[in-house]
Protein backbone atom coordinates (compact mmCIF):
# COMPACT_ATOMS: atom_id res chain seq x y z
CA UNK A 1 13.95 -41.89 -56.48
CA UNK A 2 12.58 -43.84 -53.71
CA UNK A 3 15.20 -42.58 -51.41
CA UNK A 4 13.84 -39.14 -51.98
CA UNK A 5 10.22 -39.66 -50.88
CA UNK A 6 11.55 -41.15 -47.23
CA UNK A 7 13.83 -38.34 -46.84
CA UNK A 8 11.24 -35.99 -47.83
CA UNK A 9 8.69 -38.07 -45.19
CA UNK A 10 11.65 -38.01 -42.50
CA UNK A 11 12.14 -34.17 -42.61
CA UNK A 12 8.74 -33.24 -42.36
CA UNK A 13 8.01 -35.94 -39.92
CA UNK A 14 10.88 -34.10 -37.65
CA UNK A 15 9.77 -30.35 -38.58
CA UNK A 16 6.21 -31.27 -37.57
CA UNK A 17 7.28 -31.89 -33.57
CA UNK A 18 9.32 -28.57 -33.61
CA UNK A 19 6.93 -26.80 -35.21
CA UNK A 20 4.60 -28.37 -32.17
CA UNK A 21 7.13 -27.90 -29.81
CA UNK A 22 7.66 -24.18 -30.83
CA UNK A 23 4.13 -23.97 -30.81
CA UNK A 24 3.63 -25.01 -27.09
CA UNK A 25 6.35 -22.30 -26.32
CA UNK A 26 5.06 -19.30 -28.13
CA UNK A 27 1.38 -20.25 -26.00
CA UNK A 28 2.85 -20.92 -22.70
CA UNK A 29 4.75 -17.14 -23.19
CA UNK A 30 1.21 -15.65 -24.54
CA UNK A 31 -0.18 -17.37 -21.23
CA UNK A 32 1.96 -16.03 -18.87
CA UNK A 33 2.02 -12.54 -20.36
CA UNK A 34 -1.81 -12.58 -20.14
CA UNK A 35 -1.82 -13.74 -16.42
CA UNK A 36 0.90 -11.34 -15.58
CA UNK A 37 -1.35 -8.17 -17.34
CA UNK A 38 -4.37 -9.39 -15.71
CA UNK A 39 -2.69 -9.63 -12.04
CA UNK A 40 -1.27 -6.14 -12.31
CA UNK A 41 -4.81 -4.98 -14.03
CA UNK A 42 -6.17 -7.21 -10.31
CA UNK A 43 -4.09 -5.38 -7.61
CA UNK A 44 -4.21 -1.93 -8.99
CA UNK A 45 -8.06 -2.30 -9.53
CA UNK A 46 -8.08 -3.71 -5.18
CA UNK A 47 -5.24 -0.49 -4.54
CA UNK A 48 -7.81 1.77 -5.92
CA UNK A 49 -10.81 0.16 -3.86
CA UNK A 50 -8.54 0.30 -0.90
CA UNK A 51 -7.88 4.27 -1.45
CA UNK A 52 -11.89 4.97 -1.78
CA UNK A 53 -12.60 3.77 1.22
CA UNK A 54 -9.86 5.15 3.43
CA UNK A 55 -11.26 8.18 1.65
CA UNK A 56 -14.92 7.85 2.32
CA UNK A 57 -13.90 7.02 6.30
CA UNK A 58 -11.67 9.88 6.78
CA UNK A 59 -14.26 12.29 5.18
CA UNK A 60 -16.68 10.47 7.89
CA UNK A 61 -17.39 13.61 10.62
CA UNK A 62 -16.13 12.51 14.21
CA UNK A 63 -18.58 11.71 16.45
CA UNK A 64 -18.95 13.82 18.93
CA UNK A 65 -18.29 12.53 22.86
CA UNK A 66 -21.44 12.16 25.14
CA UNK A 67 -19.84 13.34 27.84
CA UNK A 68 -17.08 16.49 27.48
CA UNK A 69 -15.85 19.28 29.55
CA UNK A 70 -15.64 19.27 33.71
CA UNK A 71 -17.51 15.66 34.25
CA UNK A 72 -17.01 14.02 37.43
CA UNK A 73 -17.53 10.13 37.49
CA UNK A 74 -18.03 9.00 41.05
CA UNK A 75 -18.43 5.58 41.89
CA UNK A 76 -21.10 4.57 43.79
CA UNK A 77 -20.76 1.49 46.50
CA UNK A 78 -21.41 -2.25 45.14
CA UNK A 79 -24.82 -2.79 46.09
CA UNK A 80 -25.96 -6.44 47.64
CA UNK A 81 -29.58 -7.43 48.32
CA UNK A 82 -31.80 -10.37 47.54
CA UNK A 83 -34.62 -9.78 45.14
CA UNK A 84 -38.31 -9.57 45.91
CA UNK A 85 -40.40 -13.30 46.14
CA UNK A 86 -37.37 -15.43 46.93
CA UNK A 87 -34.77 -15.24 49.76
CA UNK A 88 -32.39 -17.05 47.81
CA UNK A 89 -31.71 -14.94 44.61
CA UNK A 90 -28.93 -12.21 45.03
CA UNK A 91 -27.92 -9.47 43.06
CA UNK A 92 -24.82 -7.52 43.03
CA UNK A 93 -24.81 -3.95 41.15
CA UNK A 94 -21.94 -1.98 40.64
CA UNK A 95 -22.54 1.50 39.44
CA UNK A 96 -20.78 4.83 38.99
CA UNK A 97 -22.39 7.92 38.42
CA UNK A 98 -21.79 10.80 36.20
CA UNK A 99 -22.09 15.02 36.94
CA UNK A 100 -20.79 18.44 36.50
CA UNK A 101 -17.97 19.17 38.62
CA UNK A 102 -19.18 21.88 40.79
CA UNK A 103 -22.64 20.75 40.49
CA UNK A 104 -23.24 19.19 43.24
CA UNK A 105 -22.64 20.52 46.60
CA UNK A 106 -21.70 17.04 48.67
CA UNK A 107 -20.94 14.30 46.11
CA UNK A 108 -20.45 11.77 49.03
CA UNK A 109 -24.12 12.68 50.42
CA UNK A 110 -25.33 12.06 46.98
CA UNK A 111 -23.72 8.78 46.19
CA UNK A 112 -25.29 7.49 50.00
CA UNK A 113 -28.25 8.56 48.94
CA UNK A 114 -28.18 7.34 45.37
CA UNK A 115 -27.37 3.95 46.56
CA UNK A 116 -30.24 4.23 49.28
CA UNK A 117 -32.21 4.45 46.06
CA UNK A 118 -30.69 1.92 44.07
CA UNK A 119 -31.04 -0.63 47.34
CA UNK A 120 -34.98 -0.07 48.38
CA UNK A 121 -35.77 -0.24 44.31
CA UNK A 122 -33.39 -3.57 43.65
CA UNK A 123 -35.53 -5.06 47.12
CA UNK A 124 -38.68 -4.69 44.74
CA UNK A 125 -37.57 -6.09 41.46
CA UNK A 126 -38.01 -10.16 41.05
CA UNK A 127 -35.75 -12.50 38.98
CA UNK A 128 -37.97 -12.83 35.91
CA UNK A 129 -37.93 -8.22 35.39
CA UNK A 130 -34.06 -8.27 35.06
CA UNK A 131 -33.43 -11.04 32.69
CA UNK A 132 -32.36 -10.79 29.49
CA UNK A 133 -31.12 -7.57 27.46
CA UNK A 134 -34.02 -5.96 27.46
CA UNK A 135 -34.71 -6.26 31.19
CA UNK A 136 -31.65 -4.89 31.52
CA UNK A 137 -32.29 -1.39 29.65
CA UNK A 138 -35.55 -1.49 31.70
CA UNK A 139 -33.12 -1.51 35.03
CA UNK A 140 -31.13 0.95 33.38
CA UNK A 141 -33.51 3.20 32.58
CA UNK A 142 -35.72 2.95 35.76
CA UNK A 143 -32.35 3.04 37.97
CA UNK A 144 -31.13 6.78 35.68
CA UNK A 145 -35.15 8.06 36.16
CA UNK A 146 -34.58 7.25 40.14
CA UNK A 147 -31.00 9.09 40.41
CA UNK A 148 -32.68 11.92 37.86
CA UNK A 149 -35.40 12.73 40.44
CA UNK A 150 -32.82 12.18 43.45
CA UNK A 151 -30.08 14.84 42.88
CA UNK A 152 -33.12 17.03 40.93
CA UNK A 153 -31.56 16.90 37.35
CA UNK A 154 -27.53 17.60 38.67
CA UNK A 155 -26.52 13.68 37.67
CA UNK A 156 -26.57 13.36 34.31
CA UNK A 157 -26.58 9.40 34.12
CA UNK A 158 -26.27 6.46 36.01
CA UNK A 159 -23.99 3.40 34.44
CA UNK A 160 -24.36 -0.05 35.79
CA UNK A 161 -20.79 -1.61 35.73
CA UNK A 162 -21.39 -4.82 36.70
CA UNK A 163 -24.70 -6.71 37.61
CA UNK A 164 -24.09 -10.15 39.17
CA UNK A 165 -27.56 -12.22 39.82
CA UNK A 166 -26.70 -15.84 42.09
């Protein structure tokens, strides 16, 4: 009889690490099956995300262009002059400007004159009005008021393409 008891103690000693074994195998199968549910439950949950929102921006209303039609952009000739209160700050300004085609009669009278303009009011500005962005818009929108009153309403706008200050 005392044979029996370590038998007995040997099987279940043996049955215990399969039992743990089969154990670790039946958790690392529920594991991956959750991970695998919850990535597919992930990327169609993103997919769907993805779809609203190419939705919502093709539903978005094009904007419409500023400028459409017959417009003529004529460029206007670079500009060089030294600014008011010191002889040794330059400025360079590139510019084009924008109209109706038709509109105006002479377009190469009305750049020369344009950039008349743009040179006698560039010979009054001093280093300190230009700087910065919004010394900048002020230039822009003082130089588009100037070409406004110039060709009497028939140029539409005046864009600065480059502005160069050594």
């Amino acid at each position: 009889m005392a044979k029996r008891p370590t038998s007995a103690s040997t099987d279940s000693g043996s049955g215990g690490g399969k039992g743990w074994l089969g154990m670790l195998v039946v958790l690392t199968l529920l594991a991956v099956g959750t991970g695998g549910a919850f990535g597919l439950f992930l990327v169609s949950t993103v997919e769907k995300a993805v779809d609203e929102k190419k939705k919502g921006e093709e539903e978005k209303a094009p904007q419409a262009l500023v400028y459409s039609g017959d417009l003529v952009l004529r460029a206007v000739a670079p500009v060089v002059t030294n600014l008011a209160g010191a002889s040794d700050v330059w400025v360079r300004l590139e510019s084009s400007i924008v109209f109706t085609n038709g509109s105006v009669e002479n377009p190469d009278v009305m750049t020369a004159e344009i950039r008349q303009d743009i040179l006698a009011y560039l010979r009054t500005l001093t280093l300190a009005q230009i700087q910065g962005a919004s010394g900048l818009q002020h230039l822009r929108e003082d130089l588009n008021e100037r070409v406004s009153m110039r060709s009497k309403g028939l140029v539409r706008e005046l864009i600065v393409e480059t502005l160069i200050v050594q």
